[in-house]
C-alpha atoms as a PDB file:
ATOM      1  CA  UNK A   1     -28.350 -53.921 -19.132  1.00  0.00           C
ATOM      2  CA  UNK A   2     -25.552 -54.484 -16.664  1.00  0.00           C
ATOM      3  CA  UNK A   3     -22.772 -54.827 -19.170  1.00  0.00           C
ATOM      4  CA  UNK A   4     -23.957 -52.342 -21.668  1.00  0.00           C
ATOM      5  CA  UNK A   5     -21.340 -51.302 -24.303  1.00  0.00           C
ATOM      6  CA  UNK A   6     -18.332 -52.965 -22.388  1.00  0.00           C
ATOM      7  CA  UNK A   7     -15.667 -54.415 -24.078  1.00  0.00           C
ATOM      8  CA  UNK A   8     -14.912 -58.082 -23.150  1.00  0.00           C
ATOM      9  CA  UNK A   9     -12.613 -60.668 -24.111  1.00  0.00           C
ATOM     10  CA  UNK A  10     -13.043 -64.308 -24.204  1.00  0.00           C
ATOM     11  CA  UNK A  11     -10.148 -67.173 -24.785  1.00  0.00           C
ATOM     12  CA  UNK A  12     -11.493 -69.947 -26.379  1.00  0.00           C
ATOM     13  CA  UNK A  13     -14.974 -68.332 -27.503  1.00  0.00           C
ATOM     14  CA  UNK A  14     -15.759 -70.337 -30.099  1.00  0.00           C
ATOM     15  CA  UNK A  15     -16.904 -73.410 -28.412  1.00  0.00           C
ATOM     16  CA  UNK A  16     -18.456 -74.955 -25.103  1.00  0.00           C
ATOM     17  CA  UNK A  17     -18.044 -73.240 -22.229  1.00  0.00           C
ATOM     18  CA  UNK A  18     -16.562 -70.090 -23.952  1.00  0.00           C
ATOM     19  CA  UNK A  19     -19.459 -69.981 -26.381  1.00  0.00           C
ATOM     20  CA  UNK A  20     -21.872 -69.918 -23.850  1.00  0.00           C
ATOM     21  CA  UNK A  21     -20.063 -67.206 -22.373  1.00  0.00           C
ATOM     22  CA  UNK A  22     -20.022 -64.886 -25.265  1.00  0.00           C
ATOM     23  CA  UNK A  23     -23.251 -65.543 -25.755  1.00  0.00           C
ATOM     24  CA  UNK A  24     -24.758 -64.492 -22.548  1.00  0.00           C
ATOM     25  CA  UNK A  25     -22.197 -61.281 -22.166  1.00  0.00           C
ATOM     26  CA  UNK A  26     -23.690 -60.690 -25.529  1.00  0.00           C
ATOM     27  CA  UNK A  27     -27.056 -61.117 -23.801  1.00  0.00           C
ATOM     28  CA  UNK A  28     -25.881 -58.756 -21.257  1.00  0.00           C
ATOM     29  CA  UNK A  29     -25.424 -55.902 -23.171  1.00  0.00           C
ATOM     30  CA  UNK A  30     -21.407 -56.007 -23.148  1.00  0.00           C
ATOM     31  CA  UNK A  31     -19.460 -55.788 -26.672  1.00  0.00           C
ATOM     32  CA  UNK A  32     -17.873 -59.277 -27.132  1.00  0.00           C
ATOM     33  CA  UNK A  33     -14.823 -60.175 -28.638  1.00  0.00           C
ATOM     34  CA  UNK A  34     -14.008 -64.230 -29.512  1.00  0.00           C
ATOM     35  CA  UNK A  35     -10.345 -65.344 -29.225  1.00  0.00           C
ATOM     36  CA  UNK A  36      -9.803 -68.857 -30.529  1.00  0.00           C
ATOM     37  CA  UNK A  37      -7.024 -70.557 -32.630  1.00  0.00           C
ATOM     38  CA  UNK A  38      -9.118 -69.445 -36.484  1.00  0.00           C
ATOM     39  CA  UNK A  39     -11.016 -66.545 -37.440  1.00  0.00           C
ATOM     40  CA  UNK A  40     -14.011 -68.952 -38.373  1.00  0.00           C
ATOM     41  CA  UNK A  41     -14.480 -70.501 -34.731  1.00  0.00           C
ATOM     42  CA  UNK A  42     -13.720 -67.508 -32.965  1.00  0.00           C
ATOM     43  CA  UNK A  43     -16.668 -66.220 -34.771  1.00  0.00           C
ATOM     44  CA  UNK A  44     -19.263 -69.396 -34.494  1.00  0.00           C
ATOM     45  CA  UNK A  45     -20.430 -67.660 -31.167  1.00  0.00           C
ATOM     46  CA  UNK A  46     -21.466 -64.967 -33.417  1.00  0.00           C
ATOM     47  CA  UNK A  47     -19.287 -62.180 -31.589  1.00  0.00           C
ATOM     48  CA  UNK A  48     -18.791 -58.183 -32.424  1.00  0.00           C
ATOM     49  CA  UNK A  49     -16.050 -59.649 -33.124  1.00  0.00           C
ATOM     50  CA  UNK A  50     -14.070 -62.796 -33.641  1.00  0.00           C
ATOM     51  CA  UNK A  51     -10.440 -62.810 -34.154  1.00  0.00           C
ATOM     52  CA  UNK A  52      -7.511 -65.780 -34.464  1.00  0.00           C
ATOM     53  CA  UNK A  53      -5.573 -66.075 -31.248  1.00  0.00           C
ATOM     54  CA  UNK A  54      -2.740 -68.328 -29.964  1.00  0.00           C
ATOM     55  CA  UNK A  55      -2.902 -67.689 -26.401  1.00  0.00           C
ATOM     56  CA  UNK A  56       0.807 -69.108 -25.953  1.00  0.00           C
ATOM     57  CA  UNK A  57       2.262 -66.912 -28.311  1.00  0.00           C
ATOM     58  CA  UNK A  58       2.328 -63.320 -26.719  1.00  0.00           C
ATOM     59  CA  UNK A  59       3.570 -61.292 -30.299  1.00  0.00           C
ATOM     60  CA  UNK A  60      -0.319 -63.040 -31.344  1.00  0.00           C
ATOM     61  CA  UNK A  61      -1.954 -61.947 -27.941  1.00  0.00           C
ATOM     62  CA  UNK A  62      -0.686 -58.373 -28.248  1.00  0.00           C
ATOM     63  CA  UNK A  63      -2.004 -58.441 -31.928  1.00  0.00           C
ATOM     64  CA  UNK A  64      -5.718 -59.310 -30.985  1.00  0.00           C
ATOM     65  CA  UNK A  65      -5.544 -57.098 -27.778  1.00  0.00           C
ATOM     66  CA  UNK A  66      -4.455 -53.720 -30.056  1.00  0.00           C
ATOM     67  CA  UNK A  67      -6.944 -54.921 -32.561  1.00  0.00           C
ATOM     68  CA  UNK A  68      -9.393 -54.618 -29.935  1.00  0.00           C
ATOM     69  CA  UNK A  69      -8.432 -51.466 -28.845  1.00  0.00           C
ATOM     70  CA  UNK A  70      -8.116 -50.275 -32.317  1.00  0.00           C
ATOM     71  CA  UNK A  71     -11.757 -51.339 -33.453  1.00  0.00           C
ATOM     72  CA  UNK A  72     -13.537 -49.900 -29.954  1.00  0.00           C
ATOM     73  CA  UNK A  73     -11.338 -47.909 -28.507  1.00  0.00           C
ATOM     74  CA  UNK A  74     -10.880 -49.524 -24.853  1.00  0.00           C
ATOM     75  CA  UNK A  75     -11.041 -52.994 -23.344  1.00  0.00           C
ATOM     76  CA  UNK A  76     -12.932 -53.381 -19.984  1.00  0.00           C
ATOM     77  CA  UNK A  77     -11.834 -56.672 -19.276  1.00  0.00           C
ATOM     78  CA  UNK A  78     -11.216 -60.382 -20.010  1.00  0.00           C
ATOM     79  CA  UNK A  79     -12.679 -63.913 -19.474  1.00  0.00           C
ATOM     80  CA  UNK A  80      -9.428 -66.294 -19.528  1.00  0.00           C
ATOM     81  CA  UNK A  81     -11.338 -69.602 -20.724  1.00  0.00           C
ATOM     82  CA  UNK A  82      -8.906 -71.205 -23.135  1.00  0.00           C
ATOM     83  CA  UNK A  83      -7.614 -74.438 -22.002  1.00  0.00           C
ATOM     84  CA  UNK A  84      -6.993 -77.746 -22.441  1.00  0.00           C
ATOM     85  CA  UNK A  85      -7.072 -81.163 -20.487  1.00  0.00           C
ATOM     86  CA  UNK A  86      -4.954 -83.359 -20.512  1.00  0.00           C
ATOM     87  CA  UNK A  87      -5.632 -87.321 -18.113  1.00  0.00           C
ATOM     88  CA  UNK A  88      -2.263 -88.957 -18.197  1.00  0.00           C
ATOM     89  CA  UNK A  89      -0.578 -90.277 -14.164  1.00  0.00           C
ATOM     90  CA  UNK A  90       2.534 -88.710 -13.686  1.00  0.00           C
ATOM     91  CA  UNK A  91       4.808 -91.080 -14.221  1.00  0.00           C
ATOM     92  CA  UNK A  92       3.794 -91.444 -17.785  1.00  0.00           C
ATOM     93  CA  UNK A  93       3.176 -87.610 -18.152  1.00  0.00           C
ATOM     94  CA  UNK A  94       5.880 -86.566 -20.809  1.00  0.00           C
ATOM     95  CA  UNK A  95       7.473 -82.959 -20.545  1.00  0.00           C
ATOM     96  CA  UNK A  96       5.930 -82.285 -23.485  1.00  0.00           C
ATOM     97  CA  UNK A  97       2.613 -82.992 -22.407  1.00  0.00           C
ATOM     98  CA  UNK A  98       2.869 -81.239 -19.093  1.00  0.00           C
ATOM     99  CA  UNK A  99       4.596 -77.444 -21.281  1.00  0.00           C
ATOM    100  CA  UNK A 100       1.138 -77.977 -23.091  1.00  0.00           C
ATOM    101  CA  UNK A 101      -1.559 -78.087 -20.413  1.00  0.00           C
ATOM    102  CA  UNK A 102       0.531 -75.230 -18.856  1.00  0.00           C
ATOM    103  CA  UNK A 103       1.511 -73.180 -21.763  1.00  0.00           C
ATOM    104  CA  UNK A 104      -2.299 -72.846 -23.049  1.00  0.00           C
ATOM    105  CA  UNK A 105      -3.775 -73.621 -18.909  1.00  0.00           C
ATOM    106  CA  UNK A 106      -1.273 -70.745 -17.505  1.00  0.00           C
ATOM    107  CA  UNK A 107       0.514 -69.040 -19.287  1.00  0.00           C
ATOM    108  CA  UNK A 108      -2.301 -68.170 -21.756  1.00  0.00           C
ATOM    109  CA  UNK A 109      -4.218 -66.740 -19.538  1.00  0.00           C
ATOM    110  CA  UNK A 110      -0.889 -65.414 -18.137  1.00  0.00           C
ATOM    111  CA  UNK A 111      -0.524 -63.471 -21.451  1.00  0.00           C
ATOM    112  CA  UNK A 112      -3.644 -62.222 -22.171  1.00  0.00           C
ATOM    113  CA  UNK A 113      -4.623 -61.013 -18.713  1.00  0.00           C
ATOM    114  CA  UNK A 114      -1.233 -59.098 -18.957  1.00  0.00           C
ATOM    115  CA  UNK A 115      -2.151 -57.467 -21.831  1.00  0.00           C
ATOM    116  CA  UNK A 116      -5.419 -56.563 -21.456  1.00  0.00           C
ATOM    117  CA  UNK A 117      -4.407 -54.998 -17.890  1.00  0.00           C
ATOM    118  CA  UNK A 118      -2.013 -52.837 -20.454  1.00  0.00           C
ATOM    119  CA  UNK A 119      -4.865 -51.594 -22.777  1.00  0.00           C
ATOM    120  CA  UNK A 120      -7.251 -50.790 -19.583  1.00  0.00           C
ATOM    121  CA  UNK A 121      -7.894 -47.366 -19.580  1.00  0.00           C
ATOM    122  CA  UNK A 122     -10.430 -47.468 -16.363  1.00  0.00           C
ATOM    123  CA  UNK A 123     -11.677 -50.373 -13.701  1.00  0.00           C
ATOM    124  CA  UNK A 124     -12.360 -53.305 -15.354  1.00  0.00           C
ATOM    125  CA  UNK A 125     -12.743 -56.413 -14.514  1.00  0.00           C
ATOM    126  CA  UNK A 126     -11.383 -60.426 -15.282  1.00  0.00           C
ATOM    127  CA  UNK A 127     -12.512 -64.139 -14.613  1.00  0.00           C
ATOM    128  CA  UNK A 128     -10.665 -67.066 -14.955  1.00  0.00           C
ATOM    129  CA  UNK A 129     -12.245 -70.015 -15.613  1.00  0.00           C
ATOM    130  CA  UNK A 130     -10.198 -72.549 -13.498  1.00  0.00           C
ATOM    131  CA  UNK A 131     -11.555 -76.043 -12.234  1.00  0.00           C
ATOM    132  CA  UNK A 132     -12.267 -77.992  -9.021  1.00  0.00           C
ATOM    133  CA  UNK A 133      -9.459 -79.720  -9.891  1.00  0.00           C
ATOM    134  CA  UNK A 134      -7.333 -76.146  -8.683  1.00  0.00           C
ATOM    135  CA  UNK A 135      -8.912 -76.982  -5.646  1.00  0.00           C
ATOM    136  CA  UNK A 136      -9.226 -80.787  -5.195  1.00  0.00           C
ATOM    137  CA  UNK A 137      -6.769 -83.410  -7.108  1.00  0.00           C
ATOM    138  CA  UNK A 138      -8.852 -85.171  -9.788  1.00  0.00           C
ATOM    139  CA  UNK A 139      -7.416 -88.550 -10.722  1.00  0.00           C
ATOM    140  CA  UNK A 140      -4.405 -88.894 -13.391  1.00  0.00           C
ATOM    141  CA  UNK A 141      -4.649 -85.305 -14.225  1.00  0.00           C
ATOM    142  CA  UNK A 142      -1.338 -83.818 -12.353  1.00  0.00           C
ATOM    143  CA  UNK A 143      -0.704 -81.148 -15.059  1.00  0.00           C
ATOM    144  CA  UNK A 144      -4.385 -80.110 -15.578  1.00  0.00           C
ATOM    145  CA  UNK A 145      -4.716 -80.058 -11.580  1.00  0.00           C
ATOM    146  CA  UNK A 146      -1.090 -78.163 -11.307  1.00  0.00           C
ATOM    147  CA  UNK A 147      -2.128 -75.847 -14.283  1.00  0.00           C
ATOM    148  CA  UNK A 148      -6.147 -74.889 -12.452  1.00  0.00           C
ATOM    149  CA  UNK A 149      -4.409 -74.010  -9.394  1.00  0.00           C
ATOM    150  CA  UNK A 150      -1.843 -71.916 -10.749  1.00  0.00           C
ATOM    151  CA  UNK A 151      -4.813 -69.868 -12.624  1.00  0.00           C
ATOM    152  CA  UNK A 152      -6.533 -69.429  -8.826  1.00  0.00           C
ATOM    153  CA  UNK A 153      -2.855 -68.203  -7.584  1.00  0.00           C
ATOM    154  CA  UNK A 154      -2.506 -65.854 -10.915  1.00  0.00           C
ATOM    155  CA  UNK A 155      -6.315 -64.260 -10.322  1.00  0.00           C
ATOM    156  CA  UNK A 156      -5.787 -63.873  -6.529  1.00  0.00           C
ATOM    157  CA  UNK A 157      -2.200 -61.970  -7.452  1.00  0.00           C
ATOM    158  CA  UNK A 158      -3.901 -59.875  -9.634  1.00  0.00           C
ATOM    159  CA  UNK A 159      -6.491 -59.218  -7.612  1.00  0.00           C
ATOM    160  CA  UNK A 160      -4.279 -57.612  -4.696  1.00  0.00           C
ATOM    161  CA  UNK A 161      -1.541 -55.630  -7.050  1.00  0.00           C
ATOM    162  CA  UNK A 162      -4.013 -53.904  -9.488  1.00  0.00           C
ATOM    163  CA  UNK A 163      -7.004 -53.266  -6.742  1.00  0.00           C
ATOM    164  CA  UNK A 164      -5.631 -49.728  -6.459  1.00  0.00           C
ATOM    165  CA  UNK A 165      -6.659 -49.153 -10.131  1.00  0.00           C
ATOM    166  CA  UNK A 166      -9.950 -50.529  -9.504  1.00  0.00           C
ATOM    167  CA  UNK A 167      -9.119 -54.028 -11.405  1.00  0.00           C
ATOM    168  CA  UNK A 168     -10.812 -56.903  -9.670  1.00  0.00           C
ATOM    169  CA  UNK A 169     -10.236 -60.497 -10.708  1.00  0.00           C
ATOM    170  CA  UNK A 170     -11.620 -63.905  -9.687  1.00  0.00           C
ATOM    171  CA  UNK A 171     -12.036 -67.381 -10.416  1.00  0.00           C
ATOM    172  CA  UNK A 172     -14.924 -69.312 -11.722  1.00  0.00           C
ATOM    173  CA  UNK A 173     -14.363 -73.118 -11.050  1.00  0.00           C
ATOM    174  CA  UNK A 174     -16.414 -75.745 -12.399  1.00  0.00           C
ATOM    175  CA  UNK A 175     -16.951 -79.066 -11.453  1.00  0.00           C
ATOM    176  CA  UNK A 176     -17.470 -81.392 -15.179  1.00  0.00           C
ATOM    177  CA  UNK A 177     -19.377 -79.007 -17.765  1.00  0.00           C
ATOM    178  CA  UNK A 178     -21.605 -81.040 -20.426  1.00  0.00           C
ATOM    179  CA  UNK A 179     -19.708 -79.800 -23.169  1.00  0.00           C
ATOM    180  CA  UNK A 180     -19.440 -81.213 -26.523  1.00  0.00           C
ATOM    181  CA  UNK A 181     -15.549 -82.510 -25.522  1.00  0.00           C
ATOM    182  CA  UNK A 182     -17.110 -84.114 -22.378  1.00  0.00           C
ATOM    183  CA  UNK A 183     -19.413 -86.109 -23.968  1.00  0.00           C
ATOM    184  CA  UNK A 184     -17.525 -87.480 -26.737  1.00  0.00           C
ATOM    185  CA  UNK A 185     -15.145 -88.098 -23.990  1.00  0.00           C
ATOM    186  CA  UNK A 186     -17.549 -90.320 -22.215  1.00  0.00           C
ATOM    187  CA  UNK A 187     -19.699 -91.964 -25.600  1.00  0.00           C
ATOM    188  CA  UNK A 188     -17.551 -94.695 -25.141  1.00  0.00           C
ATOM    189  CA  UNK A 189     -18.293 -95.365 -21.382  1.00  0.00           C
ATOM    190  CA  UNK A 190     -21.699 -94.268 -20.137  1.00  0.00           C
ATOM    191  CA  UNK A 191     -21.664 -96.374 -17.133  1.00  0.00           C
ATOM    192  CA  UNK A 192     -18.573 -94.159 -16.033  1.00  0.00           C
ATOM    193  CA  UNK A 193     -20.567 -91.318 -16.905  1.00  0.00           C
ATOM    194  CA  UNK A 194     -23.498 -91.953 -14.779  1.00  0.00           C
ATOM    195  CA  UNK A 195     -20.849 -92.875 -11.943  1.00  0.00           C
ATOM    196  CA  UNK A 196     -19.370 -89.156 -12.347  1.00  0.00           C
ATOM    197  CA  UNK A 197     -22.619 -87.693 -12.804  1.00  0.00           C
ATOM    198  CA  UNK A 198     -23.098 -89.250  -9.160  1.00  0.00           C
ATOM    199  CA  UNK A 199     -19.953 -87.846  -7.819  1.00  0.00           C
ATOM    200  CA  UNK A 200     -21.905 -84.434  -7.866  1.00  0.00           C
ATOM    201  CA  UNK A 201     -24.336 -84.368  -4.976  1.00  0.00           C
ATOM    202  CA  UNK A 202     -27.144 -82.366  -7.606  1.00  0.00           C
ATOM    203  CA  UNK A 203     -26.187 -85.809  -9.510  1.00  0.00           C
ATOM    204  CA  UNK A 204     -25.536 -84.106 -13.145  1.00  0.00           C
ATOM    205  CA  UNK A 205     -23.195 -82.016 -14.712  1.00  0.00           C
ATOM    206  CA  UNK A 206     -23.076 -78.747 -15.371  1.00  0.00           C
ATOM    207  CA  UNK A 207     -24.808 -76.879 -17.979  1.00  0.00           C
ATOM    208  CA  UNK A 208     -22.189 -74.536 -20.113  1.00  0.00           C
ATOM    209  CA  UNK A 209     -25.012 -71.614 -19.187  1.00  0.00           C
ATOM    210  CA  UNK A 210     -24.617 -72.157 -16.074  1.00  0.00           C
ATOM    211  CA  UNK A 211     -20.804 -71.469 -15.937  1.00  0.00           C
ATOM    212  CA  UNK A 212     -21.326 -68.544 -18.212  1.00  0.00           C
ATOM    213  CA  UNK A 213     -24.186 -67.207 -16.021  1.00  0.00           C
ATOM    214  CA  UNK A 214     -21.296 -67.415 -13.124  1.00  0.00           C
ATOM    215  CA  UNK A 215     -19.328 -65.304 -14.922  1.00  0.00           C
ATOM    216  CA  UNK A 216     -21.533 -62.544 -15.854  1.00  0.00           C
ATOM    217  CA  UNK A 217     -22.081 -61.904 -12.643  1.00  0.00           C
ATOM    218  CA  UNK A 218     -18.755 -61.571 -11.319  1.00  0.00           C
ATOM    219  CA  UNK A 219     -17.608 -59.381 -14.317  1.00  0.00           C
ATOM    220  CA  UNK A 220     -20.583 -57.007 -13.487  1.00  0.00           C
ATOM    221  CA  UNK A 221     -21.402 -54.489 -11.165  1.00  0.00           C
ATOM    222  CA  UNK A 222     -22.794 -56.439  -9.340  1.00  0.00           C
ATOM    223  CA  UNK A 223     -19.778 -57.984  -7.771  1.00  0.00           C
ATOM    224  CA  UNK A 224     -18.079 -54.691  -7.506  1.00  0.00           C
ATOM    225  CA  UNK A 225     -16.467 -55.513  -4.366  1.00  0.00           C
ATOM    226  CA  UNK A 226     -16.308 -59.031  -4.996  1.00  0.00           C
ATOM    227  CA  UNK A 227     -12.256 -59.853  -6.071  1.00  0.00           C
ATOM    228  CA  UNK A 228      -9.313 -62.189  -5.197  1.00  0.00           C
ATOM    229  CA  UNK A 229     -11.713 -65.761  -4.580  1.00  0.00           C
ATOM    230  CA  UNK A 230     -13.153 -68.442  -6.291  1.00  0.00           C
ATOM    231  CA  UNK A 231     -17.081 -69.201  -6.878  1.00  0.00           C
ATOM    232  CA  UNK A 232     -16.850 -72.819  -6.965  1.00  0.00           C
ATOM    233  CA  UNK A 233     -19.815 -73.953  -9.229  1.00  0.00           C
ATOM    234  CA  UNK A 234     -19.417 -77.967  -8.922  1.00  0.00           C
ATOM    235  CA  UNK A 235     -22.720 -79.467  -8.142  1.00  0.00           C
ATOM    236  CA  UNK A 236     -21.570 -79.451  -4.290  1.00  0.00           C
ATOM    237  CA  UNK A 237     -18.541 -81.769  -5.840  1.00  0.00           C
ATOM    238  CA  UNK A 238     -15.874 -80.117  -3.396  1.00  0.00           C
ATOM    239  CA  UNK A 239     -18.666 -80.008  -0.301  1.00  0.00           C
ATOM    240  CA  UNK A 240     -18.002 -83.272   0.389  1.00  0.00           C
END
């Protein structure tokens, strides 16, 4: 298998998209390790292992990373999918609003891509899972758009300063992912769904597989000289 025995960590693995990825590394052969705020949904992705994480706190991150290390003995790399949304216009955007998105958006994956560059002993490998909205602005979300691009700006960095250790690092960005947050956050209004849905030329969102079967291939071998970009998976969303 094309990930066997590596050690991978995912943000958020306990639900939607992160779940899916965990899963299908799993799948893959790779030796998965679930981040997410409590031991009990870090683990309902049924990891090797499932720890708690606050990705905004970095004495937590460095606690999970050496407990990684620790329990395998090497990390090979890192899937930075924790994040939140947030759809309020700016001029009713509080500061308080706008440090969350970015503290968990950013600077999580800010603080765990740091330290799991420290505990790499070899190449390795990270994705971010960023948005189309890094790319194109998505309406009355200026501090989820602001927070997606800065993730494409942090992977691309990364990509160019630790190349000469063999690191790569990319970008995965979605267009809307049929998660179980997106559809409770459309119940309500499934005429605005189906207008969305539309908004994607393949007329549908994505699956959560799909995004995770992204990934796995650009944390594999078989993207070995595949690092610093973005493989936009939107439904042809950005084409247009």
């Amino acid at each position: 298998m094309r990930l066997d025995e590596r050690v991978i960590v995912v943000t958020g693995g306990g639900s939607g998209i992160g779940a899916a990825t965990v899963q299908r590394l799993r799948d893959e052969g790779a030796i998965t390790v679930s981040l997410d705020l409590d031991s009990d949904r870090a683990n309902a992705s049924e990891p090797a292992l499932g720890l708690a994480c606050d990705v905004t706190d970095e004495v937590s991150v460095a606690a999970a990373l050496d407990e990684v290390v620790a329990r395998f003995g090497s990390v090979y790399g890192a899937v930075l999918n924790a994040g939140i949304a947030l759809e309020v216009p700016l001029h009713e955007t509080t500061l308080k609003q706008w440090n969350s998105v970015l503290s968990v958006n950013l600077t999580g994956a800010f603080l765990v891509a740091k330290h799991t560059i420290i505990r790499m002993s070899g190449p390795g490998a990270l994705v971010f899972h960023a948005s189309m909205s890094g790319l194109v602005a998505t309406a009355d979300e200026p501090a989820y758009c602001a927070s997606k691009a800065g993730v494409i700006g942090l992977s691309r960095a990364i990509a160019v300063d630790y190349a000469s250790r063999g690191i790569r690092s990319n970008a995965v960005c979605p267009g809307v992912v049929d998660t179980p947050m997106t559809r409770e956050q459309f119940a309500p209004h499934p005429d605005f769904r189906t207008l969305v849905e539309g908004m994607h030329p393949l007329g549908r969102f994505a699956r959560p597989t799909e995004i995770a079967a992204a990934t796995a291939y650009l944390i594999s071998d078989d993207a070995s000289f595949v690092t610093g970009t973005e493989l936009i998976v939107d439904g042809g969303y950005t084409a247009k």
